[in-house]
N, C-alpha and C. Protein backbone atom coordinates (compact mmCIF):
# COMPACT_ATOMS: atom_id res chain seq x y z
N UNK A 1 -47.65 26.66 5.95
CA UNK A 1 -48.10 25.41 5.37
C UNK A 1 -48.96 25.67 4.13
N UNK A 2 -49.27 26.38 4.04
CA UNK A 2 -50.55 27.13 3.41
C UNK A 2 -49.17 27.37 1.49
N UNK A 3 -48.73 28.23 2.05
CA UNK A 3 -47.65 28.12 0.69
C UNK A 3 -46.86 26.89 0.23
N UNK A 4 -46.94 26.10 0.83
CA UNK A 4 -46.49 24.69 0.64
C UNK A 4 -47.53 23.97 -0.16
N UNK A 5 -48.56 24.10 -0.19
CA UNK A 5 -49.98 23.19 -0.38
C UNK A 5 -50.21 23.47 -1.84
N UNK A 6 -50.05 25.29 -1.80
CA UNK A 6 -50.28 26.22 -3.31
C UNK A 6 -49.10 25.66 -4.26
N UNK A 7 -47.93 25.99 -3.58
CA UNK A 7 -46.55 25.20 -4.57
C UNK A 7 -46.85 23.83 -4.90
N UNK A 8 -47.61 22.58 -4.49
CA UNK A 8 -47.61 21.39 -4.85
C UNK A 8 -48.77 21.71 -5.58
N UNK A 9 -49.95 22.54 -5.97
CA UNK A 9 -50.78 22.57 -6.71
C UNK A 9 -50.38 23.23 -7.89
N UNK A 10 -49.60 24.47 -7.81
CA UNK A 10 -48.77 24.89 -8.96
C UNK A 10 -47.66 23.78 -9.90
N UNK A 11 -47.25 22.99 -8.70
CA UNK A 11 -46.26 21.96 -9.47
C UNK A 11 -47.19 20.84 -10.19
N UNK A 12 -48.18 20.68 -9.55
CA UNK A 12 -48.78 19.55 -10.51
C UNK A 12 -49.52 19.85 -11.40
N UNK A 13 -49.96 21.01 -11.97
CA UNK A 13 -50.15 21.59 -13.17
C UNK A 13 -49.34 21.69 -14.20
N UNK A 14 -47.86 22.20 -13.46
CA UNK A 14 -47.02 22.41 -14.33
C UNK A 14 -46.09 20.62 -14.30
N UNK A 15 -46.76 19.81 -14.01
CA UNK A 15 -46.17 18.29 -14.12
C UNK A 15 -47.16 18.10 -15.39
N UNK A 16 -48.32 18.16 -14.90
CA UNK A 16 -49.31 17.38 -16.35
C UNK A 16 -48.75 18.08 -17.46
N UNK A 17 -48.80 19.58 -17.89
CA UNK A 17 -48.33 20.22 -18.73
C UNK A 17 -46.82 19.07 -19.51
N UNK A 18 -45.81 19.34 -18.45
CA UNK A 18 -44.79 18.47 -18.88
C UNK A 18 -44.74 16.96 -19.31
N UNK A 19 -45.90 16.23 -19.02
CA UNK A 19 -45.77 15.11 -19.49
C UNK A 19 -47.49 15.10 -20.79
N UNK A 20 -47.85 16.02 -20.71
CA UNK A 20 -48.29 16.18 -22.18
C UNK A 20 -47.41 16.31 -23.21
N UNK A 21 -46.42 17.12 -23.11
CA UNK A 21 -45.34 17.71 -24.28
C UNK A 21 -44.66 16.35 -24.04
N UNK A 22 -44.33 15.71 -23.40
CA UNK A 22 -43.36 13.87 -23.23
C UNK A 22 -42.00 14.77 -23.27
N UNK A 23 -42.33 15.58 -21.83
CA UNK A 23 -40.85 16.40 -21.86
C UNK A 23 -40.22 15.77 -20.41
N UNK A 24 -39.26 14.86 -20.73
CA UNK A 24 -38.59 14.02 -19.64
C UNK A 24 -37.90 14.77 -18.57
N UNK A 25 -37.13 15.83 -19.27
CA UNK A 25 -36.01 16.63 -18.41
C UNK A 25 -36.93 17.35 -17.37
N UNK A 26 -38.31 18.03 -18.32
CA UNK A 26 -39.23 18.98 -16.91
C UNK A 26 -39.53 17.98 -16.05
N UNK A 27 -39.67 16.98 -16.50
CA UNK A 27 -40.96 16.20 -15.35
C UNK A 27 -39.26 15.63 -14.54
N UNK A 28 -38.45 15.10 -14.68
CA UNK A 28 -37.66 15.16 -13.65
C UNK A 28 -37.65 16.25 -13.18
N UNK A 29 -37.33 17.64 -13.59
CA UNK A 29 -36.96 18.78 -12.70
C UNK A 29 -38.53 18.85 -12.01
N UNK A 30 -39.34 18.31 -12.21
CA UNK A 30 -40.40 19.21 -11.48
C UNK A 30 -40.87 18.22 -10.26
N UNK A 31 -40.47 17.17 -10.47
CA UNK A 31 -40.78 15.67 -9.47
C UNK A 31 -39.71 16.20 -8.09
N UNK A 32 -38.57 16.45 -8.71
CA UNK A 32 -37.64 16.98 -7.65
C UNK A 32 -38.33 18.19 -6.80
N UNK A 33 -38.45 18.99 -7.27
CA UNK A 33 -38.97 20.32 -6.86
C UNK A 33 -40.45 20.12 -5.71
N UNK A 34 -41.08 18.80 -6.17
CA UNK A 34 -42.05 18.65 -5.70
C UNK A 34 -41.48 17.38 -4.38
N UNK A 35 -40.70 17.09 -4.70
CA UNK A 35 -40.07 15.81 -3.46
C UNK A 35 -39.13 17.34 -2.55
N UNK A 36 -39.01 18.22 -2.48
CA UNK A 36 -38.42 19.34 -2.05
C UNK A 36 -39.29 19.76 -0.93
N UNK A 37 -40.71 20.00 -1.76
CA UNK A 37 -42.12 20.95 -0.92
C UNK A 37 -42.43 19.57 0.15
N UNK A 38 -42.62 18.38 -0.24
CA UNK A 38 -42.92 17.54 1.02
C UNK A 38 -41.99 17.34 1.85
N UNK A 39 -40.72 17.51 1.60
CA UNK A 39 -39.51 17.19 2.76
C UNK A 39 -40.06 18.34 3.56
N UNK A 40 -39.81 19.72 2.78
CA UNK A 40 -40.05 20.42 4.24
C UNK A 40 -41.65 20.45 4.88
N UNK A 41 -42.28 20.11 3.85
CA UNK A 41 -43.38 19.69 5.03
C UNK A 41 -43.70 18.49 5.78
N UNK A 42 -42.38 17.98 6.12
CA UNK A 42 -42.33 17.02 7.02
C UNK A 42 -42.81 15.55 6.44
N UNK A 43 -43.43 15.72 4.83
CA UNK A 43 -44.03 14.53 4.68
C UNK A 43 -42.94 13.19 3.75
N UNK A 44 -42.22 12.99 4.34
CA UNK A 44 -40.74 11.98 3.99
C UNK A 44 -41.07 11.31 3.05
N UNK A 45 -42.14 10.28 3.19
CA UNK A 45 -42.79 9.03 2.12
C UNK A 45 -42.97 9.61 0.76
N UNK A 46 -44.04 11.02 0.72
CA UNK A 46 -44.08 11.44 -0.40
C UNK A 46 -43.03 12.02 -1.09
N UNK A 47 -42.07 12.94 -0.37
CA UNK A 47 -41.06 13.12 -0.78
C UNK A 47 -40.10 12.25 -1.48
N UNK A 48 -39.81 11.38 -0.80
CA UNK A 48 -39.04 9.52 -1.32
C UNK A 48 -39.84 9.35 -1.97
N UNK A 49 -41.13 9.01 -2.43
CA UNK A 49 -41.55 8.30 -3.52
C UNK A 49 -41.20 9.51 -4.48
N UNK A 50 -41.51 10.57 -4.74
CA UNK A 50 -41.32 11.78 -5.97
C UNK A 50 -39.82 11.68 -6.18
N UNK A 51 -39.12 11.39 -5.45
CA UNK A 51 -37.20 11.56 -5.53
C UNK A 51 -36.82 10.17 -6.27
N UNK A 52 -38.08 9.11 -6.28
CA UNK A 52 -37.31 7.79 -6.45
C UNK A 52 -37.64 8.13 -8.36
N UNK A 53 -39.34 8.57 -7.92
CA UNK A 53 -40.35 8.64 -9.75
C UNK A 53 -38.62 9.38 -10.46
N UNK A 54 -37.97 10.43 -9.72
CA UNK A 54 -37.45 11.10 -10.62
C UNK A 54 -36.26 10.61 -10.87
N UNK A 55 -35.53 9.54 -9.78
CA UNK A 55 -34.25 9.07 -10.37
C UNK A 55 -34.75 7.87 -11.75
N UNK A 56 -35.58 7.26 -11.49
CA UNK A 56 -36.22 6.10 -12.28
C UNK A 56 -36.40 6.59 -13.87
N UNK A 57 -36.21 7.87 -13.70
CA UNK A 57 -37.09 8.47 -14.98
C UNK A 57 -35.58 9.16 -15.58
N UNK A 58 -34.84 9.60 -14.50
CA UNK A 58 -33.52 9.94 -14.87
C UNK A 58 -32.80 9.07 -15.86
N UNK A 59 -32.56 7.77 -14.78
CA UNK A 59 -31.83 6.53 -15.92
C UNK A 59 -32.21 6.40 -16.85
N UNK A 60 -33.68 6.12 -16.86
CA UNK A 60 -33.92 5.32 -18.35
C UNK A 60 -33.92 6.47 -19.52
N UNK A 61 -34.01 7.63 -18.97
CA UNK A 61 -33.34 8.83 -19.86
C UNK A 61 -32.15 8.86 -20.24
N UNK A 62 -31.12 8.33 -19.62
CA UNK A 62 -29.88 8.33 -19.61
C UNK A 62 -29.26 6.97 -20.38
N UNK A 63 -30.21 5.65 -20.22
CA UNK A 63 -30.23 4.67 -20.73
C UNK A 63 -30.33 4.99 -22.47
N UNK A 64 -31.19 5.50 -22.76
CA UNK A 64 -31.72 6.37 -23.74
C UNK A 64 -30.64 6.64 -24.90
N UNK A 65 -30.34 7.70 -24.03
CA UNK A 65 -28.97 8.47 -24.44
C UNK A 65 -27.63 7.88 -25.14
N UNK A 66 -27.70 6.52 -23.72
CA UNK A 66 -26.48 6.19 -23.85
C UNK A 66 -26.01 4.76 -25.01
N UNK A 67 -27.72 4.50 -25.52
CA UNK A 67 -28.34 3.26 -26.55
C UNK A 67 -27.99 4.39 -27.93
N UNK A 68 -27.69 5.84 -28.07
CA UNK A 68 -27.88 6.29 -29.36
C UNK A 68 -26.47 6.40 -29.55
């Protein structure tokens, strides 16, 4: 559990980092990664809410894309 706790403190460093730079693609990859560490620690809600931040953030990236 203990390496689970360190990985969500490593990931949310490296989240702020990514949404300083307004880098869309990390902060999806890293929302995932972090909805990953709560599944297996059993914690579902947080996991689902980080899986939803990252599809939400997906589209309108994709929305984005698909407006140029």
């Amino acid at each position: 559990m203990k390496q689970y706790r360190e990985a969500l403190t490593h990931f949310t460093s490296a989240l702020a980092i990514r949404e300083s730079l307004k880098n869309p693609r990390g902060i999806i990859h890293i929302l995932g990664n972090v909805s990953q560490v709560y599944q297996r620690m059993r914690q579902y809600k947080e996991a689902l809410d980080r899986l939803e931040k990252s599809i939400e953030l997906s589209d309108s990236l994709q929305d984005k894309i698909s407006s140029t």
